[in-house]
Every structure is written in structure tokens, then in C-alpha cells.
N, C-alpha and C. Protein backbone atom coordinates (compact mmCIF):
# COMPACT_ATOMS: atom_id res chain seq x y z
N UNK A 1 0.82 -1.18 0.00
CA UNK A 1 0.00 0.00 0.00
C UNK A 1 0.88 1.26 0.00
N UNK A 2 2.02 0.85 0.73
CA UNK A 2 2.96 2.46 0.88
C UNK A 2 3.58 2.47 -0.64
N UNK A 3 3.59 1.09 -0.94
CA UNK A 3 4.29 1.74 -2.70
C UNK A 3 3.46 2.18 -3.58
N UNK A 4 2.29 1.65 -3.56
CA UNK A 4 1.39 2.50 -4.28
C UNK A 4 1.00 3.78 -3.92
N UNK A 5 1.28 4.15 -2.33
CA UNK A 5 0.43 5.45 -2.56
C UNK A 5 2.05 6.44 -2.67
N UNK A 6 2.79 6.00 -2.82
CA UNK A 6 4.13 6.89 -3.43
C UNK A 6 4.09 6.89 -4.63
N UNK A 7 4.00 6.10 -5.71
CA UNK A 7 3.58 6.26 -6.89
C UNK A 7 3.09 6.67 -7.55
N UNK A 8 1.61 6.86 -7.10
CA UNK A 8 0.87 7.66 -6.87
C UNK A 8 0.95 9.63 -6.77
N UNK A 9 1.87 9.32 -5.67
CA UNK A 9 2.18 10.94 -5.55
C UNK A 9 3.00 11.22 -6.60
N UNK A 10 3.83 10.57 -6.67
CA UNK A 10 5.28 10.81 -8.13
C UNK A 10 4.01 10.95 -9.01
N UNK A 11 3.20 10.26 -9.77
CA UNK A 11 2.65 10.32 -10.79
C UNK A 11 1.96 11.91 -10.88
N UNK A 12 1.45 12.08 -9.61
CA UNK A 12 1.01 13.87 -9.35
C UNK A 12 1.68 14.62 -9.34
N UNK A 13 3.22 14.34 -9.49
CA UNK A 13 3.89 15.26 -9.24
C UNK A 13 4.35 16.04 -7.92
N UNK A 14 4.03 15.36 -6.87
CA UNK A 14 4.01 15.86 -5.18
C UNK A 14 5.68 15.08 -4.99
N UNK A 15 6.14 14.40 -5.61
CA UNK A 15 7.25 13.51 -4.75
C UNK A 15 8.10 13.05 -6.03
N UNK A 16 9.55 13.45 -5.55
CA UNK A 16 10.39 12.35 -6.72
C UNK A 16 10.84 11.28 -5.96
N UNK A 17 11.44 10.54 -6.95
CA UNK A 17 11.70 9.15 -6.60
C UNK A 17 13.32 8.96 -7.22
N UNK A 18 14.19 8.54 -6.14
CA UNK A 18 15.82 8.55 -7.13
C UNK A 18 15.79 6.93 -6.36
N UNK A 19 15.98 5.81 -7.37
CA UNK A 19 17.13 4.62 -7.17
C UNK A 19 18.19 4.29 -7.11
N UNK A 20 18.59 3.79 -6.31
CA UNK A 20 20.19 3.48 -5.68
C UNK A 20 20.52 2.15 -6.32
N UNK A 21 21.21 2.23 -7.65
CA UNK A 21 20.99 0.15 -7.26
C UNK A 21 22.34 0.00 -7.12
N UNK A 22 22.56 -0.56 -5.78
CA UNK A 22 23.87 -0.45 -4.79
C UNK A 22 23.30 -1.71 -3.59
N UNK A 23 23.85 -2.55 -3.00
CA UNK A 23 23.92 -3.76 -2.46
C UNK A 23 23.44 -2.79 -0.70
N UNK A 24 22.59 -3.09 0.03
CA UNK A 24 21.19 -3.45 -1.03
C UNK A 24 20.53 -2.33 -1.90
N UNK A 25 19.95 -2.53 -2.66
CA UNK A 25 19.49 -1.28 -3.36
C UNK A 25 18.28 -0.47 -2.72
N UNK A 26 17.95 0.67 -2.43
CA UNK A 26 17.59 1.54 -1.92
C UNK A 26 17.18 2.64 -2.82
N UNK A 27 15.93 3.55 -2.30
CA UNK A 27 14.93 4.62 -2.92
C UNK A 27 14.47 4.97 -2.00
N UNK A 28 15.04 6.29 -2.54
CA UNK A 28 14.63 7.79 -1.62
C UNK A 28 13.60 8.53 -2.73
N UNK A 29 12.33 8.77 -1.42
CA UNK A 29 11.51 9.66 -1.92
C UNK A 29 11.49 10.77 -1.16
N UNK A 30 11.57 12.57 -1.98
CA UNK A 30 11.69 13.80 -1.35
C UNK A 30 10.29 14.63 -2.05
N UNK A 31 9.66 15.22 -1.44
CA UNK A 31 9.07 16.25 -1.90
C UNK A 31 9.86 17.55 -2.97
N UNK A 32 8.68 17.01 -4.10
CA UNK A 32 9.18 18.21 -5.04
C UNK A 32 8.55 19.52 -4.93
N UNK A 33 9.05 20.66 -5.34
CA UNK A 33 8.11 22.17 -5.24
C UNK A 33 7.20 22.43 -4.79
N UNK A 34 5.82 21.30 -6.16
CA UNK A 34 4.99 21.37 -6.48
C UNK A 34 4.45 20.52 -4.90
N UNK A 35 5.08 19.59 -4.54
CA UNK A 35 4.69 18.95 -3.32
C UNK A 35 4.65 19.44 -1.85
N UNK A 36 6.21 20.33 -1.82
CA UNK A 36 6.54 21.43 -0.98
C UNK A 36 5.28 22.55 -0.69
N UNK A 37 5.10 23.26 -1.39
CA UNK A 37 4.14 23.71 -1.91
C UNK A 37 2.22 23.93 -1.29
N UNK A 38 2.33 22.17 -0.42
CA UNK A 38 1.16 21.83 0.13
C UNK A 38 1.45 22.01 1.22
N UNK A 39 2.67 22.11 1.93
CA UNK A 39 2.67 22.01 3.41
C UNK A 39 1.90 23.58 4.29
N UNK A 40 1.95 24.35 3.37
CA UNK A 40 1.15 25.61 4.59
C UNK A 40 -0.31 25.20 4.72
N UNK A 41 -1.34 24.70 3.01
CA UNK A 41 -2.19 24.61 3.45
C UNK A 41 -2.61 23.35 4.57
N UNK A 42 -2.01 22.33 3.93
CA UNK A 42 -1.99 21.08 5.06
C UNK A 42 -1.82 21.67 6.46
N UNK A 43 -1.04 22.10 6.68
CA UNK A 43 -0.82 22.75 8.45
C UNK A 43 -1.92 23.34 8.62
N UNK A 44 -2.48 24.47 8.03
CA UNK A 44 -4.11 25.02 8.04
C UNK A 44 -5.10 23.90 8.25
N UNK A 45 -5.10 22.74 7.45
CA UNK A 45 -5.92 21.87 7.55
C UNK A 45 -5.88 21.21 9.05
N UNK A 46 -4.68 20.66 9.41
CA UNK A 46 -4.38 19.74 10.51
C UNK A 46 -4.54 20.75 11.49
N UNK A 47 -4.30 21.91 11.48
CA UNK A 47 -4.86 22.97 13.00
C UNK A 47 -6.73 22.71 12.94
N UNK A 48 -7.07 22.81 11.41
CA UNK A 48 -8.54 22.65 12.04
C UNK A 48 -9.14 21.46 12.50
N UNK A 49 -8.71 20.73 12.08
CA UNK A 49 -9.00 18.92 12.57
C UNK A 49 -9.06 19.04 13.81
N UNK A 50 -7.91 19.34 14.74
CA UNK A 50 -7.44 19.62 15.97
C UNK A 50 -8.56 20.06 16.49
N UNK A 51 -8.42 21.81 16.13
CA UNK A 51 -9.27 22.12 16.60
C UNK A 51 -11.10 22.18 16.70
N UNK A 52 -11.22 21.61 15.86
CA UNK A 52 -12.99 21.01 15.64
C UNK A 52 -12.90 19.29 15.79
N UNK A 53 -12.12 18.62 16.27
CA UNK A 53 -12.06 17.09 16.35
C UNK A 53 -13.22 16.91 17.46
N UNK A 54 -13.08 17.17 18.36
CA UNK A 54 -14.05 16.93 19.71
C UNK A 54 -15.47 17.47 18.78
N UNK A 55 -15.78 18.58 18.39
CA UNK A 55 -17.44 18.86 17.31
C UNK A 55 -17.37 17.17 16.80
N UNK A 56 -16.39 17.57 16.48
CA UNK A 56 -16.94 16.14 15.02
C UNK A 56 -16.95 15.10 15.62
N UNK A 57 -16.51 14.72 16.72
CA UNK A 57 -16.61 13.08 17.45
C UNK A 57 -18.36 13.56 17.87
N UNK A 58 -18.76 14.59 18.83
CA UNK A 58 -20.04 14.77 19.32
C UNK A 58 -21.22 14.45 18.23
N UNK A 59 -20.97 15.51 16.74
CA UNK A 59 -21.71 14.64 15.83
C UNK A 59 -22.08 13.85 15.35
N UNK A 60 -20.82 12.64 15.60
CA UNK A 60 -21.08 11.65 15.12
C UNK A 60 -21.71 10.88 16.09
N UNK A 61 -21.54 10.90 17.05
CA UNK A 61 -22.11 9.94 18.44
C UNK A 61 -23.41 10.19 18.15
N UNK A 62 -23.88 11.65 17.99
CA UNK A 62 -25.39 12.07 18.32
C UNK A 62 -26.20 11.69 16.70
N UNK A 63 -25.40 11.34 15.57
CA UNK A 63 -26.13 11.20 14.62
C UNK A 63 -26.05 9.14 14.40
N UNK A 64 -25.09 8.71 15.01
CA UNK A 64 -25.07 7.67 15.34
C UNK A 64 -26.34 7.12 16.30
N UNK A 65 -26.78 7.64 17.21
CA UNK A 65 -27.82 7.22 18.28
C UNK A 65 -28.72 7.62 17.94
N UNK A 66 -29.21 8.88 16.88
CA UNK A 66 -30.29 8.97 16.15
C UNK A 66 -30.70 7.73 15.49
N UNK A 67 -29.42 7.36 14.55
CA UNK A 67 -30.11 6.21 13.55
C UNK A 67 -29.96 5.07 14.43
N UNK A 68 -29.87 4.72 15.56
CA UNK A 68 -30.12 3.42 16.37
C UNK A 68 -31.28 3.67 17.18
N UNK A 69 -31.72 4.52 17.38
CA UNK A 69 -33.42 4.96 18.05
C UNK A 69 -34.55 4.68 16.91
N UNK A 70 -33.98 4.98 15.44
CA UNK A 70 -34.56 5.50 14.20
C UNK A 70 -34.84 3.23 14.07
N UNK A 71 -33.82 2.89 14.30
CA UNK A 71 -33.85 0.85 14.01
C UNK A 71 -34.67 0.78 14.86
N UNK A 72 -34.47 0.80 16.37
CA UNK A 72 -35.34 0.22 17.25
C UNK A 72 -36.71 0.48 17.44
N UNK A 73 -37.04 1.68 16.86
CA UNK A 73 -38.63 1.92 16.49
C UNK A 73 -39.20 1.46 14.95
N UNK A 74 -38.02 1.05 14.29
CA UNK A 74 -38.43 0.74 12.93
C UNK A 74 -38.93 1.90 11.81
N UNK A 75 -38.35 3.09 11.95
CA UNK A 75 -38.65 3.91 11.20
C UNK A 75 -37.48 3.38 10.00
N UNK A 76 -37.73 3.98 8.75
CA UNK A 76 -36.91 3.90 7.20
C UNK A 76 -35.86 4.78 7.60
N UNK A 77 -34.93 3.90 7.49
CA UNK A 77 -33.02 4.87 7.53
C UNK A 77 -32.46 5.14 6.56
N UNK A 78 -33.29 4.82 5.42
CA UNK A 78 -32.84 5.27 3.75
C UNK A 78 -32.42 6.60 3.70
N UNK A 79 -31.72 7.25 3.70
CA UNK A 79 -31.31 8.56 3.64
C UNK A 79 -30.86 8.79 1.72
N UNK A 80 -31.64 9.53 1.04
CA UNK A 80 -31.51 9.90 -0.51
C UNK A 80 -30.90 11.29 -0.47
């Protein structure tokens, strides 16, 4: 899974990839520019996670025990 999702990034352009073929052979992956590039908004992102994580666990608990009140009375949980 980790080689695919590096591949992945190389293919986007977020990451190069250099091979060593040297006993044992070895590959280093570095962030390119274009990859560089993501780290301010990512940090923006991961401060808000942080800081709205506890909202978002409460939502889910409370929309979780909705739809288990919603089974045990037998109402339709089809959500369209």
C-alpha cells in the first residue's frame, strides 16, 4: 500500500523518486516544489481537525444514536 500510494504521488507530481541500485538497493523519496508547496495549506488543515475534532466526534455519536433509536422503532433509515 505504501508503494502504491508513493507512486501515486510521483505520478502527481508531489514527490520524486531517485534509485540506488547499490547492495542493497535503496529509494529515496523527497518532496518536489509542487509537493513542498502543500505544506502551509496542510498545516491550516491539521490545526482545524485539531481544533474542531471533539465537534466532530459529538456529531457523530449524536447522529449515530439517532439512527439506532430510528432501528429500534423501525422507522426507514434510507437517507436519498
Amino acid at each position: 500500500m505504501l508503494t502504491l500510494t508513493l507512486r501515486n504521488l510521483e505520478r502527481d507530481g508531489l514527490v520524486s523518486r531517485h534509485y540506488y541500485p547499490e547492495p542493497p538497493p535503496r529509494v529515496e523519496h523527497k518532496l518536489t516544489e509542487q509537493g513542498r508547496s502543500m505544506l502551509e495549506p496542510l498545516a491550516g488543515f491539521t490545526r482545524w481537525i485539531r481544533d474542531t475534532w471533539q465537534d466532530i466526534e459529538a456529531s457523530r455519536r449524536a447522529y449515530d444514536e439517532a439512527e439506532d433509536r430510528s432501528i429500534e422503532i423501525g422507522e426507514n433509515t434510507s437517507r436519498e
